[in-house]
N, C-alpha and C. Protein backbone atom coordinates (compact mmCIF):
# COMPACT_ATOMS: atom_id res chain seq x y z
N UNK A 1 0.83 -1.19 0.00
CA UNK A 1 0.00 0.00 0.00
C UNK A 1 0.87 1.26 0.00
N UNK A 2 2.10 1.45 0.79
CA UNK A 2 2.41 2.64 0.76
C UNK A 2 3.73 2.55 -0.72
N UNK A 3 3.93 1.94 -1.13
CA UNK A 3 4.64 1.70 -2.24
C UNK A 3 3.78 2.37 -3.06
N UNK A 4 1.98 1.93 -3.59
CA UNK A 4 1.52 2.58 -4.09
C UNK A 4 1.31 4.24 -4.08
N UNK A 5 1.41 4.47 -2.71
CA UNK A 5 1.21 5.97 -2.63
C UNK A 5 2.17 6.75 -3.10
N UNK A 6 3.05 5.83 -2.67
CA UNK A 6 4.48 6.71 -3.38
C UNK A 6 4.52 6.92 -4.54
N UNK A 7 4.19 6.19 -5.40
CA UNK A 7 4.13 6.13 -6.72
C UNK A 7 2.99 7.27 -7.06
N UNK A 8 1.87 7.05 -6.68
CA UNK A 8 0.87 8.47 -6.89
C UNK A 8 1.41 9.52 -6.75
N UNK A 9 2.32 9.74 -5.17
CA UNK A 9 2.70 11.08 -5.24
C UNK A 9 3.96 11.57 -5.95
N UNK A 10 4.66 10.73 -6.30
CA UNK A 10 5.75 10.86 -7.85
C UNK A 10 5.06 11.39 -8.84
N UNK A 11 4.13 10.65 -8.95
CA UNK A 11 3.28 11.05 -10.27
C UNK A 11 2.42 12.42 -10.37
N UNK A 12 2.28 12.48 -9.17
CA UNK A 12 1.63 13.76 -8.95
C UNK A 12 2.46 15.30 -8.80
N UNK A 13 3.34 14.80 -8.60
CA UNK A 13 4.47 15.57 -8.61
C UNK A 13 5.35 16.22 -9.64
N UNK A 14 5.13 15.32 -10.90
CA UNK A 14 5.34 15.39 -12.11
C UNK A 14 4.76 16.27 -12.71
N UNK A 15 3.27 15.89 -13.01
CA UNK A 15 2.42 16.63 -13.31
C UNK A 15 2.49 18.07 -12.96
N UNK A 16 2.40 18.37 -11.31
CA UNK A 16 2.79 19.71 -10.94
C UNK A 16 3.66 20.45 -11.65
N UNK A 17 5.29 19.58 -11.87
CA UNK A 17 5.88 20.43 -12.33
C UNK A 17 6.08 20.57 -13.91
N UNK A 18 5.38 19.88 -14.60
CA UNK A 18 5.21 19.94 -16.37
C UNK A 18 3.86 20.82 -16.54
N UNK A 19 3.09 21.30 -15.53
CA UNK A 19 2.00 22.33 -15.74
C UNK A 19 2.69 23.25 -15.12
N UNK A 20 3.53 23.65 -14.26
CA UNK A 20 4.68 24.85 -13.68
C UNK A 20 4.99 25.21 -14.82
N UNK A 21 5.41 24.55 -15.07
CA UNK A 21 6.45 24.68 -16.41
C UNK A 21 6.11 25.25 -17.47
N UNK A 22 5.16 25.08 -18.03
CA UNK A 22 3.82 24.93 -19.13
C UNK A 22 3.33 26.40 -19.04
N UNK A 23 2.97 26.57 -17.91
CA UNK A 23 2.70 28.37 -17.28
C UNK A 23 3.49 28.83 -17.98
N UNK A 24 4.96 28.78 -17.05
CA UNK A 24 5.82 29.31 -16.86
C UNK A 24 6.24 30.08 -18.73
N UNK A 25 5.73 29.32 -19.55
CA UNK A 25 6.20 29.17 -20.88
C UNK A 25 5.22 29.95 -21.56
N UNK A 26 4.00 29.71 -20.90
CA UNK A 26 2.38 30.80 -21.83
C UNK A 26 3.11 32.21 -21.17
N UNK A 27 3.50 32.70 -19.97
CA UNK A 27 3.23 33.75 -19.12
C UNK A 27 4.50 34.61 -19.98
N UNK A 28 5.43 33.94 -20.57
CA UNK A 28 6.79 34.74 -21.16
C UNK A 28 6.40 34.85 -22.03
N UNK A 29 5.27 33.86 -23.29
CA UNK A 29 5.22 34.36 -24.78
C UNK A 29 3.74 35.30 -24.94
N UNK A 30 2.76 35.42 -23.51
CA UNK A 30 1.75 36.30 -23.76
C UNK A 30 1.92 37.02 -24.31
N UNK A 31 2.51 38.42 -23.72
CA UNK A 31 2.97 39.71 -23.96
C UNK A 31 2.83 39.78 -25.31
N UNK A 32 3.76 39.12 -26.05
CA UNK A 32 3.86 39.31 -27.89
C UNK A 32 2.73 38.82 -28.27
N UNK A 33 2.13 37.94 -27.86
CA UNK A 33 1.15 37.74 -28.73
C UNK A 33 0.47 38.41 -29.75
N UNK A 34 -0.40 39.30 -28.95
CA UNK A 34 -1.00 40.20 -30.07
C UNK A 34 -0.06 41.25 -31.07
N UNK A 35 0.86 41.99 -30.32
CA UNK A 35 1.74 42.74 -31.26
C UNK A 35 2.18 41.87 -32.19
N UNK A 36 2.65 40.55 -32.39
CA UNK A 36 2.81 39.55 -32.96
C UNK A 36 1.97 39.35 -34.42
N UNK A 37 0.80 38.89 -34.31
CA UNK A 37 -1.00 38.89 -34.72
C UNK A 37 -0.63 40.13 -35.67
N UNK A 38 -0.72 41.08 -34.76
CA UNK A 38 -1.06 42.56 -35.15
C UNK A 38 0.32 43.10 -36.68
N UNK A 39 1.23 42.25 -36.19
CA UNK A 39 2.57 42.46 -37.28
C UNK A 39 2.41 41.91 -38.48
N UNK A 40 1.60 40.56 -38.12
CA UNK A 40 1.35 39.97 -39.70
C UNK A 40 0.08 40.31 -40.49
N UNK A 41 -0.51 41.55 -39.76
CA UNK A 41 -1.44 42.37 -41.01
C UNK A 41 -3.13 42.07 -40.42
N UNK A 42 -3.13 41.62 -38.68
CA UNK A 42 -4.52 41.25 -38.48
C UNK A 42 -5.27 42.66 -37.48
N UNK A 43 -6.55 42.65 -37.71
CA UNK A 43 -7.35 43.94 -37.26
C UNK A 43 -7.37 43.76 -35.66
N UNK A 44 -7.42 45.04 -34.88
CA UNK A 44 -7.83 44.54 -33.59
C UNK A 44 -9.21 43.33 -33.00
N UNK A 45 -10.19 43.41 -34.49
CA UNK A 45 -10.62 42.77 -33.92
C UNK A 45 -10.53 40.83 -34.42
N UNK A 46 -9.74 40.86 -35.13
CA UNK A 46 -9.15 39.41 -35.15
C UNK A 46 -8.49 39.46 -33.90
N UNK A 47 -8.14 40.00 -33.73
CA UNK A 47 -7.06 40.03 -32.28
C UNK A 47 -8.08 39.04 -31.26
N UNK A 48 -9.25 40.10 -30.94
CA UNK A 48 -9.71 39.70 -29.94
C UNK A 48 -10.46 38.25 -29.80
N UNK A 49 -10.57 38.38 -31.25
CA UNK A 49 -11.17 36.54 -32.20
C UNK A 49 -10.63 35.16 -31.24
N UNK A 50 -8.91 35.88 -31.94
CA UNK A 50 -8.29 34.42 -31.94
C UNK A 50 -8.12 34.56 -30.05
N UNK A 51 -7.81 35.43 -29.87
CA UNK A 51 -8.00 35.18 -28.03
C UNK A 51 -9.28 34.33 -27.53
N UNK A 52 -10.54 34.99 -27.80
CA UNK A 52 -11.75 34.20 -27.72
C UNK A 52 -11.68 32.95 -27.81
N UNK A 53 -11.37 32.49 -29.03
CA UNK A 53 -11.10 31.05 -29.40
C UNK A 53 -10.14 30.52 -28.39
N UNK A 54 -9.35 30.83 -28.09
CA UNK A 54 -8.48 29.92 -27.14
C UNK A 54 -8.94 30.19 -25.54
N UNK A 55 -10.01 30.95 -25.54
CA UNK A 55 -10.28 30.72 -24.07
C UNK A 55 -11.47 29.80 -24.59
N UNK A 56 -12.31 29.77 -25.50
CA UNK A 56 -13.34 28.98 -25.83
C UNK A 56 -12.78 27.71 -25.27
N UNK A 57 -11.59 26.94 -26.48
CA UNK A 57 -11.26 25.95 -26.38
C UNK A 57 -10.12 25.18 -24.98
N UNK A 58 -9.80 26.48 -24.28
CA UNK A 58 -9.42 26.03 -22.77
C UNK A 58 -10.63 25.29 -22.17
N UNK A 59 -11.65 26.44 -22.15
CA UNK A 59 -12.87 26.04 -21.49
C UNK A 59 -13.66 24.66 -21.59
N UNK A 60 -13.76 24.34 -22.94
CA UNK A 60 -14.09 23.10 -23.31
C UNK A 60 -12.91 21.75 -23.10
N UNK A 61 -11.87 22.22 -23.22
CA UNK A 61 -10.77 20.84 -22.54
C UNK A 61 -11.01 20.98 -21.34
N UNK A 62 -11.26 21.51 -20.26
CA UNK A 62 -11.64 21.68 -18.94
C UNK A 62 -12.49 20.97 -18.60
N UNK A 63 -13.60 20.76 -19.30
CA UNK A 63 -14.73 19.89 -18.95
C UNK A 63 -14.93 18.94 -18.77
């Protein structure tokens, strides 16, 4: 039994830090995003499109 737990909390531990990580990686390339978007010729309001869409589709993997 506690062999198993150990193993859960390895695993769980993992996870923690490959979604740390994962953050860590959205939170540095936010910023550009849109100036990004906005460089290759798209309107503010594509801007706000393709943002929409990816909170859409967060929302729905969430579920």
């Amino acid at each position: 039994m506690r062999k198993e737990l150990s193993s859960i909390c390895e695993n769980f531990l993992v996870l923690i830090i490959s979604y740390s990580l994962f953050n860590l990686g959205y939170a540095l390339t936010w910023p550009f995003e849109s100036p990004f978007v906005q460089s290759l010729g798209a309107s503010p309001f594509m801007i706000g499109l393709i943002g929409s869409i990816g909170s859409l589709v967060l929302f729905l993997a969430r579920i």
